[in-house]
C-alpha atoms as a PDB file:
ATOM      1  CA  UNK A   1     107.272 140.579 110.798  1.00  0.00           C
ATOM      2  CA  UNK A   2     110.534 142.172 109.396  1.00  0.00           C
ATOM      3  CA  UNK A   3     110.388 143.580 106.006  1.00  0.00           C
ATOM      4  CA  UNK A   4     111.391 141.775 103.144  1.00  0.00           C
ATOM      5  CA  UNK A   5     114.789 143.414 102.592  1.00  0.00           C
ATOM      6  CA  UNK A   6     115.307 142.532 106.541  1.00  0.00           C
ATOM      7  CA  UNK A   7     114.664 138.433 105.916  1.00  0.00           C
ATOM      8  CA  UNK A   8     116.341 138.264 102.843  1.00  0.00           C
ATOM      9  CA  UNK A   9     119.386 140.182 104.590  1.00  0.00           C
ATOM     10  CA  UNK A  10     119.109 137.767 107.409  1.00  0.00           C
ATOM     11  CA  UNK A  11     118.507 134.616 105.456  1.00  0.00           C
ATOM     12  CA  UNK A  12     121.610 135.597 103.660  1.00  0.00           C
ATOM     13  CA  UNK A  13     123.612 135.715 106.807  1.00  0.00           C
ATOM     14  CA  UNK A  14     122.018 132.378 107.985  1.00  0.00           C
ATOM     15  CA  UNK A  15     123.388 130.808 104.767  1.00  0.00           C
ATOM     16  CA  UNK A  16     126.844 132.262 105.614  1.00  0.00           C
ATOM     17  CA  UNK A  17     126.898 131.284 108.455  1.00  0.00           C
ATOM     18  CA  UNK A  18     126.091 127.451 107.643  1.00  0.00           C
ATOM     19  CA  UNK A  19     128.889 127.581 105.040  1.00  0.00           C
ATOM     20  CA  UNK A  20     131.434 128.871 107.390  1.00  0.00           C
ATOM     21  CA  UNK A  21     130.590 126.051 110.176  1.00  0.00           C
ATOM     22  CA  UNK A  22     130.249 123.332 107.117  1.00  0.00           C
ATOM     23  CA  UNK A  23     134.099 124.537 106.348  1.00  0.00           C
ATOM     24  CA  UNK A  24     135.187 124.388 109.757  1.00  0.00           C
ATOM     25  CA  UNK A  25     133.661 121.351 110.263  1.00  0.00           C
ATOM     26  CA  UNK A  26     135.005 120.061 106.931  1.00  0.00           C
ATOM     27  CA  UNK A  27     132.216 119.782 105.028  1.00  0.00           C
ATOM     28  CA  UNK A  28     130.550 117.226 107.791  1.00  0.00           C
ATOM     29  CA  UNK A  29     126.893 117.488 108.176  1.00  0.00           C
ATOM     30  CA  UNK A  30     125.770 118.382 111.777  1.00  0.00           C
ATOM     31  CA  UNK A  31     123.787 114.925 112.552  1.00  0.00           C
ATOM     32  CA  UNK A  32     127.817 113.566 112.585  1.00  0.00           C
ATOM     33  CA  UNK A  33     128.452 115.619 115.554  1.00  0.00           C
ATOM     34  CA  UNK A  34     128.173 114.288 119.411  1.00  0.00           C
ATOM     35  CA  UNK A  35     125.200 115.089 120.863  1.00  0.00           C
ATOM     36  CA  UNK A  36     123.601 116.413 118.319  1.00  0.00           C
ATOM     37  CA  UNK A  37     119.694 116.110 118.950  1.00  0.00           C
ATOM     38  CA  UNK A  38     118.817 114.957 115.228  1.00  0.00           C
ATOM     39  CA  UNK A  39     118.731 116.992 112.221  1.00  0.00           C
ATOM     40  CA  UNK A  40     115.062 119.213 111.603  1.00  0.00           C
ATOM     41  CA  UNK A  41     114.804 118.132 108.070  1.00  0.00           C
ATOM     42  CA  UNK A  42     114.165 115.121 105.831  1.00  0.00           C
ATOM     43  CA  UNK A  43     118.442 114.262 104.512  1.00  0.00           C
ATOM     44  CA  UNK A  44     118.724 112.806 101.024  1.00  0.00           C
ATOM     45  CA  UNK A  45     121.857 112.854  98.618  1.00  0.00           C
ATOM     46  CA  UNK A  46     120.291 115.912  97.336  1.00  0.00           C
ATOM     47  CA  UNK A  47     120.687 117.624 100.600  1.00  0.00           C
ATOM     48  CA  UNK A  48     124.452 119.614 100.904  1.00  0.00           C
ATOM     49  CA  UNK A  49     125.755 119.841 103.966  1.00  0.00           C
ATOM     50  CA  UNK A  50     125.549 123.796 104.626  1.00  0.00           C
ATOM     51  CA  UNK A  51     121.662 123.127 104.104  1.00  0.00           C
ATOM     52  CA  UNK A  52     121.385 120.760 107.245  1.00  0.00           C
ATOM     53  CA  UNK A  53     123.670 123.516 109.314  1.00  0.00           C
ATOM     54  CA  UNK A  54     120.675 126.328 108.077  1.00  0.00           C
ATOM     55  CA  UNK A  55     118.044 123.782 109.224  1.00  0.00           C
ATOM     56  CA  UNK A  56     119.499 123.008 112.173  1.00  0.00           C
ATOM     57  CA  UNK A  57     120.159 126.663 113.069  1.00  0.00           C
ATOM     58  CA  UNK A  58     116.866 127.686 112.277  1.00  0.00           C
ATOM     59  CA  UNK A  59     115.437 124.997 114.327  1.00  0.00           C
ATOM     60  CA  UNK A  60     117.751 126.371 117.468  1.00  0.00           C
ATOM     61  CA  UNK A  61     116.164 129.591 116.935  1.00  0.00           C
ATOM     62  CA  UNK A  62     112.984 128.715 117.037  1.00  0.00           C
ATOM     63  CA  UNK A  63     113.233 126.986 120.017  1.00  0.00           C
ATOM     64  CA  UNK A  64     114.159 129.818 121.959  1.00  0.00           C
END
């Protein structure tokens, strides 16, 4: 397990990371993309679109 400054260091990053690929994909959620495999998490209005990128990445990560 990483210490705590290490996951909240990388959690920020992941969060970056789903807000620069939310931009680039302008503002579209991933489950709009081709072949995407179905997003990880429950969607709802409440959800923004950067959050289903984070899920999504997380859920590639932990696949491998």
């Amino acid at each position: 397990m990483l210490p705590e400054r290490n996951e909240n260091t990388l959690e920020r990053a992941l969060e970056k990371a789903a807000k620069i690929i939310c931009t680039l994909q302008f503002g579209r959620c991933p489950v709009r993309e081709e072949n995407f495999p179905g997003c990880p998490s429950a969607c709802h209005e409440d959800v923004l679109p950067w959050q289903c990128w984070v899920a999504y990445l997380r859920a590639t990560v932990a696949a491998t």
